[in-house]
N, C-alpha and C. Protein backbone atom coordinates (compact mmCIF):
# COMPACT_ATOMS: atom_id res chain seq x y z
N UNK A 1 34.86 136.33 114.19
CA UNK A 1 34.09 135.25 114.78
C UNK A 1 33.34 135.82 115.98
N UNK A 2 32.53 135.60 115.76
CA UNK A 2 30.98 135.96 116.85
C UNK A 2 31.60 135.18 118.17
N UNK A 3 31.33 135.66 119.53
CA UNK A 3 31.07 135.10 120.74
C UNK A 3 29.60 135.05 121.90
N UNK A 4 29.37 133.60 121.58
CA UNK A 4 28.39 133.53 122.06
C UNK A 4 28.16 133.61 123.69
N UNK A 5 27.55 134.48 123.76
CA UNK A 5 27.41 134.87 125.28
C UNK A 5 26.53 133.50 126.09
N UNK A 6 26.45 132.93 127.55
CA UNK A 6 26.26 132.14 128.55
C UNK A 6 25.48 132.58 129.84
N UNK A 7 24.62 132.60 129.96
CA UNK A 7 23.70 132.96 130.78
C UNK A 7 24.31 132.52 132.27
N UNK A 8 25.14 133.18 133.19
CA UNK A 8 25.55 132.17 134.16
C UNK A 8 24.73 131.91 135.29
N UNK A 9 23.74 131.88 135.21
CA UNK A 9 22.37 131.58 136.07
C UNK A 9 22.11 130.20 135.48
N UNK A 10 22.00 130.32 134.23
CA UNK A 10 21.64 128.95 133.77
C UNK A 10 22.76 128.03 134.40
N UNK A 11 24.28 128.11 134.19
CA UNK A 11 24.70 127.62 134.06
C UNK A 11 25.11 126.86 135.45
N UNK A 12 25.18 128.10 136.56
CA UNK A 12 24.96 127.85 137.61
C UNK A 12 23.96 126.63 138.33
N UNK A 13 23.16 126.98 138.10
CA UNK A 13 21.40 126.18 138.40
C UNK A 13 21.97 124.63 137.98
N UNK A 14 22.67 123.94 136.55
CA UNK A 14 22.49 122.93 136.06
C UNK A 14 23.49 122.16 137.14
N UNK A 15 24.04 122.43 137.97
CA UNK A 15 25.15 122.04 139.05
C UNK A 15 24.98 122.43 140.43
N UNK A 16 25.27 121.92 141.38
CA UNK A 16 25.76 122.23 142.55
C UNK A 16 26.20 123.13 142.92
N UNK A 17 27.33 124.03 142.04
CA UNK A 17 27.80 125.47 142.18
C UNK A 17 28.56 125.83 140.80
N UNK A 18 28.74 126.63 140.42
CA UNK A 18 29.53 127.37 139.14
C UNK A 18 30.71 126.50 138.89
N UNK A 19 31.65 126.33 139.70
CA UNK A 19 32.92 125.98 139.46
C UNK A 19 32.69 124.44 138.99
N UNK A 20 31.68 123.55 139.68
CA UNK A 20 31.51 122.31 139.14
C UNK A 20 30.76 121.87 137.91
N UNK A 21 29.59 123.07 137.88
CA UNK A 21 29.33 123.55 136.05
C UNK A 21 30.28 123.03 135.27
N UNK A 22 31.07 124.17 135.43
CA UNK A 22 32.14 124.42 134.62
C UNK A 22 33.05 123.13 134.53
N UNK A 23 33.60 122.39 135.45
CA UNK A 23 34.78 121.66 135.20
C UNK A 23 33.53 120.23 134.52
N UNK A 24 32.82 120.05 134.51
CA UNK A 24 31.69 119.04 133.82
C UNK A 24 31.69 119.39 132.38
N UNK A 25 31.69 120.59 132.23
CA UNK A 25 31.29 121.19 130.51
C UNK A 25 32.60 120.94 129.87
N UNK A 26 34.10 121.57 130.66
CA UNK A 26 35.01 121.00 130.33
C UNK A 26 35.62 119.89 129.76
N UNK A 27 34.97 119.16 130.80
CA UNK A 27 35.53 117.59 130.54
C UNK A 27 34.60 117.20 128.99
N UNK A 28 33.41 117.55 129.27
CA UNK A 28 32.71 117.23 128.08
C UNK A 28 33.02 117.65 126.60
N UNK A 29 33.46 118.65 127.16
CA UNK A 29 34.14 119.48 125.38
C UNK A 29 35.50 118.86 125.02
N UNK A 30 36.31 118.13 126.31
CA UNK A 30 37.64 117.78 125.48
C UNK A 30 37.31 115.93 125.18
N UNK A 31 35.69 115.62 125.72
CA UNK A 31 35.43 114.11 125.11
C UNK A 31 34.73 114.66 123.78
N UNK A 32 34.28 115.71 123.19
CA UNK A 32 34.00 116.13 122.33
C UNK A 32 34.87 116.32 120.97
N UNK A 33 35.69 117.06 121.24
CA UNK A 33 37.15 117.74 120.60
C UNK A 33 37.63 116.63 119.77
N UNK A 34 37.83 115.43 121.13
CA UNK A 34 38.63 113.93 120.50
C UNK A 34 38.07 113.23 119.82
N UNK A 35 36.67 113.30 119.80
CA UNK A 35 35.68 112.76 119.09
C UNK A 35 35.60 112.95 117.60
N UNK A 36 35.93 114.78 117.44
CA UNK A 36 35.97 115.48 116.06
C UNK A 36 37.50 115.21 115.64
N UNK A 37 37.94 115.01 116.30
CA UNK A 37 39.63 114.77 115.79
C UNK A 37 39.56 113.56 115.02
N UNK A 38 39.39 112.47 116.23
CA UNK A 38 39.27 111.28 114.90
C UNK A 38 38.51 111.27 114.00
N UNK A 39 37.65 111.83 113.96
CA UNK A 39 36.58 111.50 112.68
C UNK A 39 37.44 112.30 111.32
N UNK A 40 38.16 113.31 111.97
CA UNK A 40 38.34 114.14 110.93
C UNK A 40 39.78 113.41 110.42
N UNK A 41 40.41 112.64 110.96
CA UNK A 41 41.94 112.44 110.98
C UNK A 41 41.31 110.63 110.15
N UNK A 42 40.38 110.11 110.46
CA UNK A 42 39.67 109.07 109.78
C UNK A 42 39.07 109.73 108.15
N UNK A 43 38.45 110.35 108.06
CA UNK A 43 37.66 111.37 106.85
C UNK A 43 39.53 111.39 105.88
N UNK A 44 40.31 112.01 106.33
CA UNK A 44 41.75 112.48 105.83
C UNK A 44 42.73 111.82 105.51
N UNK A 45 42.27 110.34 105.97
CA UNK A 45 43.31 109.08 105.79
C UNK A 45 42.23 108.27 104.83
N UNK A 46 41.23 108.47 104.49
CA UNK A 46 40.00 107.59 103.57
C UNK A 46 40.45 108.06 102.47
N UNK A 47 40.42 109.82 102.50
CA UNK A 47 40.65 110.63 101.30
C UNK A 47 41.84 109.98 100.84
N UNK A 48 42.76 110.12 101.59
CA UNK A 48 44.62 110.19 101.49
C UNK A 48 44.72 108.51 100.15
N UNK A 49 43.58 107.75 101.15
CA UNK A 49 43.92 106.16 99.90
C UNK A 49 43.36 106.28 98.89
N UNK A 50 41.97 107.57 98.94
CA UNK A 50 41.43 107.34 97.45
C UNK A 50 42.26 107.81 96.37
N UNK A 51 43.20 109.70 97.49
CA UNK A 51 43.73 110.00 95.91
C UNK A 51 45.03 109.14 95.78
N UNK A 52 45.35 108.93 96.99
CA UNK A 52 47.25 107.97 96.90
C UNK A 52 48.17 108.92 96.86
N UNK A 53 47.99 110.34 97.44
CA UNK A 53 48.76 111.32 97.83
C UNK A 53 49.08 110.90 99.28
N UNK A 54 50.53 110.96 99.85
CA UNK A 54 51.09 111.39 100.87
C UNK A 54 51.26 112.35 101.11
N UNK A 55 51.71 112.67 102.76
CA UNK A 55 51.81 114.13 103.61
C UNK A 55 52.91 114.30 103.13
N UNK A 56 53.79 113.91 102.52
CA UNK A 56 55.01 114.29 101.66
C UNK A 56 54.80 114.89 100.68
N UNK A 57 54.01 114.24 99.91
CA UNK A 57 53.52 115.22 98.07
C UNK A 57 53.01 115.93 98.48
N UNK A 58 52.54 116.24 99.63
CA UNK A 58 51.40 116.84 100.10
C UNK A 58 52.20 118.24 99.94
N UNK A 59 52.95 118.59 101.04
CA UNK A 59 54.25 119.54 101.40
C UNK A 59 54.58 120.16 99.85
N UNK A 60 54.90 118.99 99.56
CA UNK A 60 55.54 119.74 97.71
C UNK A 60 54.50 120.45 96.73
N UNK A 61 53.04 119.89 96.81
CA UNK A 61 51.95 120.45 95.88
C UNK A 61 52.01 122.00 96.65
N UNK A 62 51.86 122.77 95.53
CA UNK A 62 51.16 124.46 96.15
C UNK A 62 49.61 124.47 96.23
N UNK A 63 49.31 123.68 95.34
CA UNK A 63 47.73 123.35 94.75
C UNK A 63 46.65 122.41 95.44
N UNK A 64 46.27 123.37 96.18
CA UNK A 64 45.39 122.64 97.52
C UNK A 64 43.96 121.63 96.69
N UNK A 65 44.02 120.11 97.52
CA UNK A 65 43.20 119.02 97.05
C UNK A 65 41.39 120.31 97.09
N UNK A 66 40.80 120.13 96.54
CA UNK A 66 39.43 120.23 96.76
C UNK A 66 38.41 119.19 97.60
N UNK A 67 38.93 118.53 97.57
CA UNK A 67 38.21 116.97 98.56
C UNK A 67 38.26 117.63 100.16
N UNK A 68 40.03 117.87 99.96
CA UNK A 68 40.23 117.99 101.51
C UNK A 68 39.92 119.36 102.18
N UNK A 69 39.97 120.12 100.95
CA UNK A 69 39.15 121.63 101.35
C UNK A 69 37.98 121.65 101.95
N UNK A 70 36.82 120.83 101.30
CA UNK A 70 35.67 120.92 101.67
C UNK A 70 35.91 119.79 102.92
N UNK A 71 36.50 118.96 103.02
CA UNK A 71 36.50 118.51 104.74
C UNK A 71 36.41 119.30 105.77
N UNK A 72 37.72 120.20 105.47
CA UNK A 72 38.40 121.01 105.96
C UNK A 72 37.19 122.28 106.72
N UNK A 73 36.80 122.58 105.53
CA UNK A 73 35.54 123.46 105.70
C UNK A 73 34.45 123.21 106.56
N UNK A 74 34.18 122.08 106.38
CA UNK A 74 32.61 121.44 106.69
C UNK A 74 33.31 121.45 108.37
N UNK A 75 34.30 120.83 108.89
CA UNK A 75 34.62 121.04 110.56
C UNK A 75 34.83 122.52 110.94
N UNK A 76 35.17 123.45 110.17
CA UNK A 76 35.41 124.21 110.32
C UNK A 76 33.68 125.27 110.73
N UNK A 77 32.70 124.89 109.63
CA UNK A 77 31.89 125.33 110.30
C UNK A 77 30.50 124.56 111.13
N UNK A 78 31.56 123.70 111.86
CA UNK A 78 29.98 122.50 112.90
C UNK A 78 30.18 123.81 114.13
N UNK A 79 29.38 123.37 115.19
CA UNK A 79 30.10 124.22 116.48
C UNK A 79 30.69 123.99 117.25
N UNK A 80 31.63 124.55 117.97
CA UNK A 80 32.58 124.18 118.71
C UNK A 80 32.50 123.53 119.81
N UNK A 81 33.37 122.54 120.42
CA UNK A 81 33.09 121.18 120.98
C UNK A 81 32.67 122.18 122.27
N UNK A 82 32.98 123.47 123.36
CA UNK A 82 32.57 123.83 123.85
C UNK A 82 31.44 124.13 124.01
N UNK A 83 31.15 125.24 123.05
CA UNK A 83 29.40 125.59 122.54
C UNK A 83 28.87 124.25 122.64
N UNK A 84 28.99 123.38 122.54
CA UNK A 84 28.38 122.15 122.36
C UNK A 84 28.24 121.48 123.65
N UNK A 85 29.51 121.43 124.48
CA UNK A 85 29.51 121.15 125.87
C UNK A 85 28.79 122.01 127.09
N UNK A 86 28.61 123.30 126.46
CA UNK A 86 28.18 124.21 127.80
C UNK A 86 26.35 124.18 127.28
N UNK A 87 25.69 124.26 126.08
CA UNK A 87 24.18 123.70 125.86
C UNK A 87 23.86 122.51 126.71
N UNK A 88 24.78 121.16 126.39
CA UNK A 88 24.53 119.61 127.20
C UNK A 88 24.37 120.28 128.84
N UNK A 89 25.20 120.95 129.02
CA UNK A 89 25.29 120.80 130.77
C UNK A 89 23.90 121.97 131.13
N UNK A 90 23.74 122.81 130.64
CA UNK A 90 22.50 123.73 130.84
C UNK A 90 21.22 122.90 130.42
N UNK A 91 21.52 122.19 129.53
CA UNK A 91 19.99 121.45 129.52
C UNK A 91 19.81 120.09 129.84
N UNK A 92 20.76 119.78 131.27
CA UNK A 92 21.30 119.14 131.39
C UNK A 92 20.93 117.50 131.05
N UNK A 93 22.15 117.66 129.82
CA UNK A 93 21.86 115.95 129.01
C UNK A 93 22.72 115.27 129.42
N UNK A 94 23.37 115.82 131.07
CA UNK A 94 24.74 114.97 131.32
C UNK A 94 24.35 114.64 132.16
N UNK A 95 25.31 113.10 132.26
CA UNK A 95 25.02 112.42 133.66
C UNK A 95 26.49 112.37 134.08
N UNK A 96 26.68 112.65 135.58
CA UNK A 96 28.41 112.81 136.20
C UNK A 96 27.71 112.27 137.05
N UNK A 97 28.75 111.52 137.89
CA UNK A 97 29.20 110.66 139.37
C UNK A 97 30.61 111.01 139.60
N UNK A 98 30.96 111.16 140.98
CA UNK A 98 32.05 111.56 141.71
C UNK A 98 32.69 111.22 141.62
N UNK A 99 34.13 110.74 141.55
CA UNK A 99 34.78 109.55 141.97
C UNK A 99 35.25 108.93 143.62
N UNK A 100 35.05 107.74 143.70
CA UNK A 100 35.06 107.88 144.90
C UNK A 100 36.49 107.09 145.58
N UNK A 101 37.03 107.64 146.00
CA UNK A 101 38.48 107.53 146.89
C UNK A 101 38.07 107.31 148.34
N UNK A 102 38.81 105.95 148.89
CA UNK A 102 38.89 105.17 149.56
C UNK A 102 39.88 105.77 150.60
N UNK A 103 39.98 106.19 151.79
CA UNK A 103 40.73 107.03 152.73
C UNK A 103 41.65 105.59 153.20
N UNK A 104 42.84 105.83 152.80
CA UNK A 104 43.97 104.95 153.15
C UNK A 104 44.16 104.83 154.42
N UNK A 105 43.99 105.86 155.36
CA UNK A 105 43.62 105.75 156.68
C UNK A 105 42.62 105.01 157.58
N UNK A 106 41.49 105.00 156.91
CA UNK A 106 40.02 104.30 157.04
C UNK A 106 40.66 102.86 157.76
N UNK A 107 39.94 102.55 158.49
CA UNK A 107 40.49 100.98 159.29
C UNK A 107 39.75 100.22 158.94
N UNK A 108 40.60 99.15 158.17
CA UNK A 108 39.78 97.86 157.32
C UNK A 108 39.79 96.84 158.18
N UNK A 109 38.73 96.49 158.42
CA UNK A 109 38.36 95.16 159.47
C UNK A 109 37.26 94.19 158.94
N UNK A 110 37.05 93.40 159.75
CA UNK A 110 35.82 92.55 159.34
C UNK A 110 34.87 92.04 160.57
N UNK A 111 34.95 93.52 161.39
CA UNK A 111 34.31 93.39 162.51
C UNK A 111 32.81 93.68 162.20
């Protein structure tokens, strides 16, 4: 498997500084990841009622479904929720806000 190299100028530039790049692309690749999970765990439970095989027969067959092969396959070659997350933040198609925390100390009045 090929590794696609990251320009870290680009990546730099799309943020405030490197490290906040980065934890943005992060977050984006594991709202990504979960995204491909269900679809694929949805796709695998559609299959599962058409043929009426369980993860039990499943275990016992040696003789892998062809349905679920080519599922299997087709996620296997989209690109990875990263690769996917670190393009969004370089060209930047993301929108982030801070969160903002309220200093428990801060003196609440209504002066």
């Amino acid at each position: 498997m090929a590794i696609k190299t990251v320009d870290i100028e680009k990546i730099s530039n799309s943020a405030a500084n490197i490290y906040e790049a980065i934890t943005i692309a992060s977050k984006r690749a594991r709202q990504l990841h979960t995204e491909m999970r269900i679809e694929f765990e949805q796709r695998k439970a559609t299959l599962e009622q058409i043929t009426g095989v369980t993860e039990t027969e499943e275990e016992v067959e040696t003789a892998a479904n062809p349905d679920q092969l080519k599922i299997s396959l087709e996620f296997e070659t989209r690109p990875k929720p990263t690769e996917v997350a670190m393009q969004e933040t370089t060209d930047r198609k993301l929108d982030w806000r801070y969160k903002v925390v309220e200093d428990p100390a801060a003196p609440k009045g209504d002066a």
